[in-house]
N, C-alpha and C. Protein backbone atom coordinates (compact mmCIF):
# COMPACT_ATOMS: atom_id res chain seq x y z
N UNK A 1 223.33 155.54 -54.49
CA UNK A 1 223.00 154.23 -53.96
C UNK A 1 223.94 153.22 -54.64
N UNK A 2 224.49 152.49 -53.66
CA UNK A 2 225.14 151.43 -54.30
C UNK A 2 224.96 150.05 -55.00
N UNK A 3 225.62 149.11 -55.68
CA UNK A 3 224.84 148.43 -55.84
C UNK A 3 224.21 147.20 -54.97
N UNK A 4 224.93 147.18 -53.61
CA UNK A 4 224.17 146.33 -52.49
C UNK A 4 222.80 147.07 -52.16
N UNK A 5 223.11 148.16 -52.09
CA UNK A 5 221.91 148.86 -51.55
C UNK A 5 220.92 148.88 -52.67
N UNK A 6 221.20 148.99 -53.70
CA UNK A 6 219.78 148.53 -54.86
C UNK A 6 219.40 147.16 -54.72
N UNK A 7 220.14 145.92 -54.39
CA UNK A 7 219.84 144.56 -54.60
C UNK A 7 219.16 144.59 -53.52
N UNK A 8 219.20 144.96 -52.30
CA UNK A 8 218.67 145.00 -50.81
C UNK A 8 217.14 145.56 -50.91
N UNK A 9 217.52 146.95 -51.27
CA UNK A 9 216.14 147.19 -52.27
C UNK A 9 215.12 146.59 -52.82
N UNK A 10 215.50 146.20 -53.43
CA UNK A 10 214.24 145.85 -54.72
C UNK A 10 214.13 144.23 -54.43
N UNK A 11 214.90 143.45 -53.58
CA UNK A 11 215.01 142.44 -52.48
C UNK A 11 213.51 142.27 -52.00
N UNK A 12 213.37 143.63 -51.05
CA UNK A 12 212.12 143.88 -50.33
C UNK A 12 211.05 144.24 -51.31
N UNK A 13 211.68 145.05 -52.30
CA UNK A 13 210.34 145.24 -53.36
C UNK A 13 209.85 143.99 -53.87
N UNK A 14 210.51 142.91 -53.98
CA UNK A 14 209.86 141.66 -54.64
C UNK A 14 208.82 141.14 -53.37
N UNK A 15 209.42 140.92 -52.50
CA UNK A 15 208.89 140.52 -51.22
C UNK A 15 208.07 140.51 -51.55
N UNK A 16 207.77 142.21 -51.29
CA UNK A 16 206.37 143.28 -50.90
C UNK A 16 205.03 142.79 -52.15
N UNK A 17 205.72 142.97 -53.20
CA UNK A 17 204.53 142.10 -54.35
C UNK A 17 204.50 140.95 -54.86
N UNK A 18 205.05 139.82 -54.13
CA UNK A 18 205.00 138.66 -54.32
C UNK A 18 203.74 138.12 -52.41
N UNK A 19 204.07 138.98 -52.23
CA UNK A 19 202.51 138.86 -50.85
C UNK A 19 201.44 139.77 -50.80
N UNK A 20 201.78 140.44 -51.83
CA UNK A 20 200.61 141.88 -51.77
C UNK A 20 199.28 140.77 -52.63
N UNK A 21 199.65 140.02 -53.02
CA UNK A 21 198.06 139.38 -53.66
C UNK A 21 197.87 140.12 -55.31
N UNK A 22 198.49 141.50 -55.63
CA UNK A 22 198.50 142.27 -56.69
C UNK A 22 198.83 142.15 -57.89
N UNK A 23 198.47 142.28 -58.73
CA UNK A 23 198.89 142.07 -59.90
C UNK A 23 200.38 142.61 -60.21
N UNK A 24 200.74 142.50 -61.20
CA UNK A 24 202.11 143.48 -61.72
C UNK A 24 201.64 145.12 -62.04
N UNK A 25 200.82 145.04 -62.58
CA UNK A 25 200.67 146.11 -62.75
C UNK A 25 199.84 147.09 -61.56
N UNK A 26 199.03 146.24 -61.05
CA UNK A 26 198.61 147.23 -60.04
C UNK A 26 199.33 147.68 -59.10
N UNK A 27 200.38 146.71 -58.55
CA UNK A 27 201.34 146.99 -57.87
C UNK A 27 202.48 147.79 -57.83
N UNK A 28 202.74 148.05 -59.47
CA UNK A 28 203.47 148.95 -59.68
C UNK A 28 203.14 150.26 -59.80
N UNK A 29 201.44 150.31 -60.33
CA UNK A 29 200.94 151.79 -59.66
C UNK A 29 201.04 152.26 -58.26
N UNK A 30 200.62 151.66 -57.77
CA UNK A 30 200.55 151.66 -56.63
C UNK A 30 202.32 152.21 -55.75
N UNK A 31 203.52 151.73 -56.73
CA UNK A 31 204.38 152.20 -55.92
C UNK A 31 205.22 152.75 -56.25
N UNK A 32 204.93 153.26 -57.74
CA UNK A 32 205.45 154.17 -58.64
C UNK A 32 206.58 153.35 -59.16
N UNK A 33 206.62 152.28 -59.58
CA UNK A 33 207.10 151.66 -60.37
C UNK A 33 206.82 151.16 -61.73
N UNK A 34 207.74 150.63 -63.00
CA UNK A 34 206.81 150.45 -63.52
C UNK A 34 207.22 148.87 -64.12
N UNK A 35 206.00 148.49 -64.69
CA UNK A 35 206.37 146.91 -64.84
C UNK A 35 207.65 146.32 -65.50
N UNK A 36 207.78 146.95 -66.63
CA UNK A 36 209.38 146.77 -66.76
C UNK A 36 210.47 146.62 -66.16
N UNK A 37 210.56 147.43 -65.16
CA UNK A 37 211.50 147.46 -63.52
C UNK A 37 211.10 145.94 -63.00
N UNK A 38 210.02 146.14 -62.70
CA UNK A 38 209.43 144.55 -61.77
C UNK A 38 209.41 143.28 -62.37
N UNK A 39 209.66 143.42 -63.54
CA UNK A 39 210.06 142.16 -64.40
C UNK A 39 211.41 141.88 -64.58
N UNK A 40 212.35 142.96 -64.96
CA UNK A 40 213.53 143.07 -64.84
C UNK A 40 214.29 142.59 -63.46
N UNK A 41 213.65 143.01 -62.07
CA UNK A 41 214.31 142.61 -61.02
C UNK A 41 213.80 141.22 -60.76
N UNK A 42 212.89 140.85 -61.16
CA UNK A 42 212.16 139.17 -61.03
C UNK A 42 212.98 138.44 -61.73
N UNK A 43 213.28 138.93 -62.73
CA UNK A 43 214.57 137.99 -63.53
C UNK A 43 215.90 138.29 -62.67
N UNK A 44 216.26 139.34 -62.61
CA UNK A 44 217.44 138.93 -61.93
C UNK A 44 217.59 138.63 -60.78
N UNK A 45 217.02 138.80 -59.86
CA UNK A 45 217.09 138.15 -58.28
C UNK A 45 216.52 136.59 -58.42
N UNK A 46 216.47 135.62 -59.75
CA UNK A 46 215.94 134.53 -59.82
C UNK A 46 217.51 133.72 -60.54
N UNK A 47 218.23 134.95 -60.94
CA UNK A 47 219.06 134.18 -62.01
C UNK A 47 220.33 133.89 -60.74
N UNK A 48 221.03 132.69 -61.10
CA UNK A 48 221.85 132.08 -60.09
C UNK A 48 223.21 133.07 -60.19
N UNK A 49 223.55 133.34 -59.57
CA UNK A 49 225.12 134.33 -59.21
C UNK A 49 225.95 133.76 -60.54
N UNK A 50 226.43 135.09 -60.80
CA UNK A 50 227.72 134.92 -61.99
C UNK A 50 228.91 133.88 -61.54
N UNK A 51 228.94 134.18 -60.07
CA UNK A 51 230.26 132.52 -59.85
C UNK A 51 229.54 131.38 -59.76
N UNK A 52 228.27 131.18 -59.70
CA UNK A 52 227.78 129.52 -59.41
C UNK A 52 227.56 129.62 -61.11
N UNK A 53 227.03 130.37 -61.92
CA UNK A 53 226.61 130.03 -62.78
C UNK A 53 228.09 129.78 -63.99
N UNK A 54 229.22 130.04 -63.50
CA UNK A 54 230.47 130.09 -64.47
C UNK A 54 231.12 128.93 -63.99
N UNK A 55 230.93 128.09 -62.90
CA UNK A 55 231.42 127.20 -62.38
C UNK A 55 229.94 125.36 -62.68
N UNK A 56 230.83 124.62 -62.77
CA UNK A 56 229.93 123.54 -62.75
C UNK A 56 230.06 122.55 -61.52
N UNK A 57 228.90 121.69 -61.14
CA UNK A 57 228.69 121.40 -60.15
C UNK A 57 228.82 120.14 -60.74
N UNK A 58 229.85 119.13 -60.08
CA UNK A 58 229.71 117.86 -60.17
C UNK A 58 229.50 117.04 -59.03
N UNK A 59 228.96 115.84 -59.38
CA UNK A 59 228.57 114.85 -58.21
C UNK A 59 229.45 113.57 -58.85
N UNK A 60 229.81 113.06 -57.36
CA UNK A 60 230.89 111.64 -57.79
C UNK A 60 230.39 111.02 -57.83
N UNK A 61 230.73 109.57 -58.56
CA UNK A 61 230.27 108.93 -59.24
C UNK A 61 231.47 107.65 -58.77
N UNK A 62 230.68 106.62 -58.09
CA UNK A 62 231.24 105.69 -57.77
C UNK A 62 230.96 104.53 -58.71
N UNK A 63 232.25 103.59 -59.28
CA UNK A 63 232.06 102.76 -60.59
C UNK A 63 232.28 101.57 -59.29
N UNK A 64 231.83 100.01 -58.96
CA UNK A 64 232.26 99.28 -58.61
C UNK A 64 232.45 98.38 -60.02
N UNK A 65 233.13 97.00 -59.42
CA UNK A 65 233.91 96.56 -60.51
C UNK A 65 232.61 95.69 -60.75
N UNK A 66 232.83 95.46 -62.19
CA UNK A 66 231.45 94.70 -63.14
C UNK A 66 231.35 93.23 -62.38
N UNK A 67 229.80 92.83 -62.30
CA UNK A 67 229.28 91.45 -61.70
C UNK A 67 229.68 90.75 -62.84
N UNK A 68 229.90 89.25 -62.48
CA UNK A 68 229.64 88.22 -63.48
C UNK A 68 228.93 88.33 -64.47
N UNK A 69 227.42 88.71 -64.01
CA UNK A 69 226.55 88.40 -65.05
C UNK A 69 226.86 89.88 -66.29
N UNK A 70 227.17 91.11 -65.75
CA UNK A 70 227.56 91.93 -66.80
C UNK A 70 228.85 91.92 -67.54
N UNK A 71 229.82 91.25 -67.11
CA UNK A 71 231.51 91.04 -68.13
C UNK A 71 230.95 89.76 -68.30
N UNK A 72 229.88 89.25 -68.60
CA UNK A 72 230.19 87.66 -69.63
C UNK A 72 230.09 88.08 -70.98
N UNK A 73 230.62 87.50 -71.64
CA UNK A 73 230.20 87.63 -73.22
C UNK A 73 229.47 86.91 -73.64
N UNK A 74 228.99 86.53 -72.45
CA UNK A 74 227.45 85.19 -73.43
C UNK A 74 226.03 86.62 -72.99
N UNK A 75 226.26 87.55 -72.21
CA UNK A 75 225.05 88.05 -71.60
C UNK A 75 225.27 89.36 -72.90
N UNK A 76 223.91 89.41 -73.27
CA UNK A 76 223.36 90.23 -74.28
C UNK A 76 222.97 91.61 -73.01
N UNK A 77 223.22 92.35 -73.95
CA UNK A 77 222.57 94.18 -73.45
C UNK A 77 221.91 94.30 -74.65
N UNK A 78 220.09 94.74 -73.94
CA UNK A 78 219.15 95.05 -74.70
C UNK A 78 218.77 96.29 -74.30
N UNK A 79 219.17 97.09 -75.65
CA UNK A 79 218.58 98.73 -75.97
C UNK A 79 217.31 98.86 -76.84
N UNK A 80 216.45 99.40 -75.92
CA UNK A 80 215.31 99.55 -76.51
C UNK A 80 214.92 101.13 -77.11
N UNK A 81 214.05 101.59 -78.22
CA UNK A 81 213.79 102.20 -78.58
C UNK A 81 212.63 102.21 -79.49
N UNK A 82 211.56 102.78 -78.57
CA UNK A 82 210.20 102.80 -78.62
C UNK A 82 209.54 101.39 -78.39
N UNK A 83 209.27 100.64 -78.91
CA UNK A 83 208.13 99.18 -78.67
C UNK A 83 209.17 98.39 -79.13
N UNK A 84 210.68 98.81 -79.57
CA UNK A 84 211.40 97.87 -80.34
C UNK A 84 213.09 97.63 -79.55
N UNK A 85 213.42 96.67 -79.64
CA UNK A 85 214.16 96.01 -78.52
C UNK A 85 215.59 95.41 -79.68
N UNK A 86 216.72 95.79 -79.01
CA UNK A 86 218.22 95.44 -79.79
C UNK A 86 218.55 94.45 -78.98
N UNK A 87 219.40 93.68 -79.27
CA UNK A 87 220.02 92.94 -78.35
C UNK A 87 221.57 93.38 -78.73
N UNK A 88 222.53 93.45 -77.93
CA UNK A 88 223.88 93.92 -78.22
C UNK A 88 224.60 92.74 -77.66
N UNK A 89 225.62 91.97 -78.50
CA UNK A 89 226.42 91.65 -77.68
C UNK A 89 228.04 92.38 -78.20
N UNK A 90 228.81 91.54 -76.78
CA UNK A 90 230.35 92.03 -76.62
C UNK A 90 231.02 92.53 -78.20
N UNK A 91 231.33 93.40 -78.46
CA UNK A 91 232.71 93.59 -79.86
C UNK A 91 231.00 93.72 -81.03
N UNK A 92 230.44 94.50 -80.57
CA UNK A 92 229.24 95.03 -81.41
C UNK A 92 229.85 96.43 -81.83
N UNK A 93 229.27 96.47 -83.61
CA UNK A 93 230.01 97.46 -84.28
C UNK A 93 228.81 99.00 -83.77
N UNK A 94 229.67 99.75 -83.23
CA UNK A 94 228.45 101.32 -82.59
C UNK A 94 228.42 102.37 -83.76
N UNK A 95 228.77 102.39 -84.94
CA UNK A 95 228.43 102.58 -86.01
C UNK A 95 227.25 102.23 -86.39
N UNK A 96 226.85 100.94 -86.73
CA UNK A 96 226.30 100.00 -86.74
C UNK A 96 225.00 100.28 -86.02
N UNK A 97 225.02 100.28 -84.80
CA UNK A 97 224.06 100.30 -83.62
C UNK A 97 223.40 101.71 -83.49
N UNK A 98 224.52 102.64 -83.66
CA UNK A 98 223.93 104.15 -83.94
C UNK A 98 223.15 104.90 -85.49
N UNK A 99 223.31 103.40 -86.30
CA UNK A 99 222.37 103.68 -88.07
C UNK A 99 221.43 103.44 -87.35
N UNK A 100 221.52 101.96 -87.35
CA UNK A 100 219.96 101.22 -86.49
C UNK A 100 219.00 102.21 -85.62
N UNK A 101 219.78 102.92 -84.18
CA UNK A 101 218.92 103.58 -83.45
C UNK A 101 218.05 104.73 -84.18
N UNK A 102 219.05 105.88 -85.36
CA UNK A 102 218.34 106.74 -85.48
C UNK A 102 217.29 106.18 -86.84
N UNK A 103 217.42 104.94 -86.89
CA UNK A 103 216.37 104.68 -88.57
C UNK A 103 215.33 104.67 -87.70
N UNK A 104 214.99 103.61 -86.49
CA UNK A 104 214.18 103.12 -85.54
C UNK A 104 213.54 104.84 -85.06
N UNK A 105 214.16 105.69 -84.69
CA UNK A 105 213.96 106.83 -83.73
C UNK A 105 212.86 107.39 -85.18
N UNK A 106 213.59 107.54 -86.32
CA UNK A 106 212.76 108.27 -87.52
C UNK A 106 211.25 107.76 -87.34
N UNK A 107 211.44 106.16 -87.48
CA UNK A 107 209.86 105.43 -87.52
C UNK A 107 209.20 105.43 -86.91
N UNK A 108 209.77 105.56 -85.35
CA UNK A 108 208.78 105.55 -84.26
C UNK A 108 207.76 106.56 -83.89
């Protein structure tokens, strides 16, 4: 048997006990299987193909150009973390901002 013909297989074997109402194990008495097999093919007929899973899926990402109110340097960006609120403005040191977040993250 090849290996289409095993995947085709045990294809229908999932089918068959994913509608039989049966437990794992009864089901595998029942068809001379044994649960190890039926767990083994449940994992792999669930796991995504070796080419989708070696490849990554990206989605585009459209930037339009910044509003007024976000390129002013008078408008503050407030990062919050937990009940507690930063205000950031423009040429803010992220050193700085990244002590702050994880002291805040410890306390919270």
């Amino acid at each position: 048997m090849d290996k289409q013909q095993r995947l085709q297989e045990w294809t229908a074997r999932i089918t068959d006990f994913k509608t039989s109402g049966l437990t794992m194990a009864a089901w595998c008495q029942t068809h001379g299987q044994t649960t190890h097999q039926l767990k083994y093919w449940l994992r792999k007929l669930n796991e995504p193909s070796s080419s989708t899973s070696s490849s990554s899926n990206w989605l585009p990402l459209a930037i339009n150009s910044p509003s007024a109110e976000f390129s002013s340097p008078s408008s503050p960006l407030t990062v919050r973390v937990g009940h507690v609120g930063i205000e950031v403005q423009a040429g803010f040191n992220p050193n700085l901002l990244r002590e702050i977040v994880q002291a805040l993250d410890l306390s919270c």
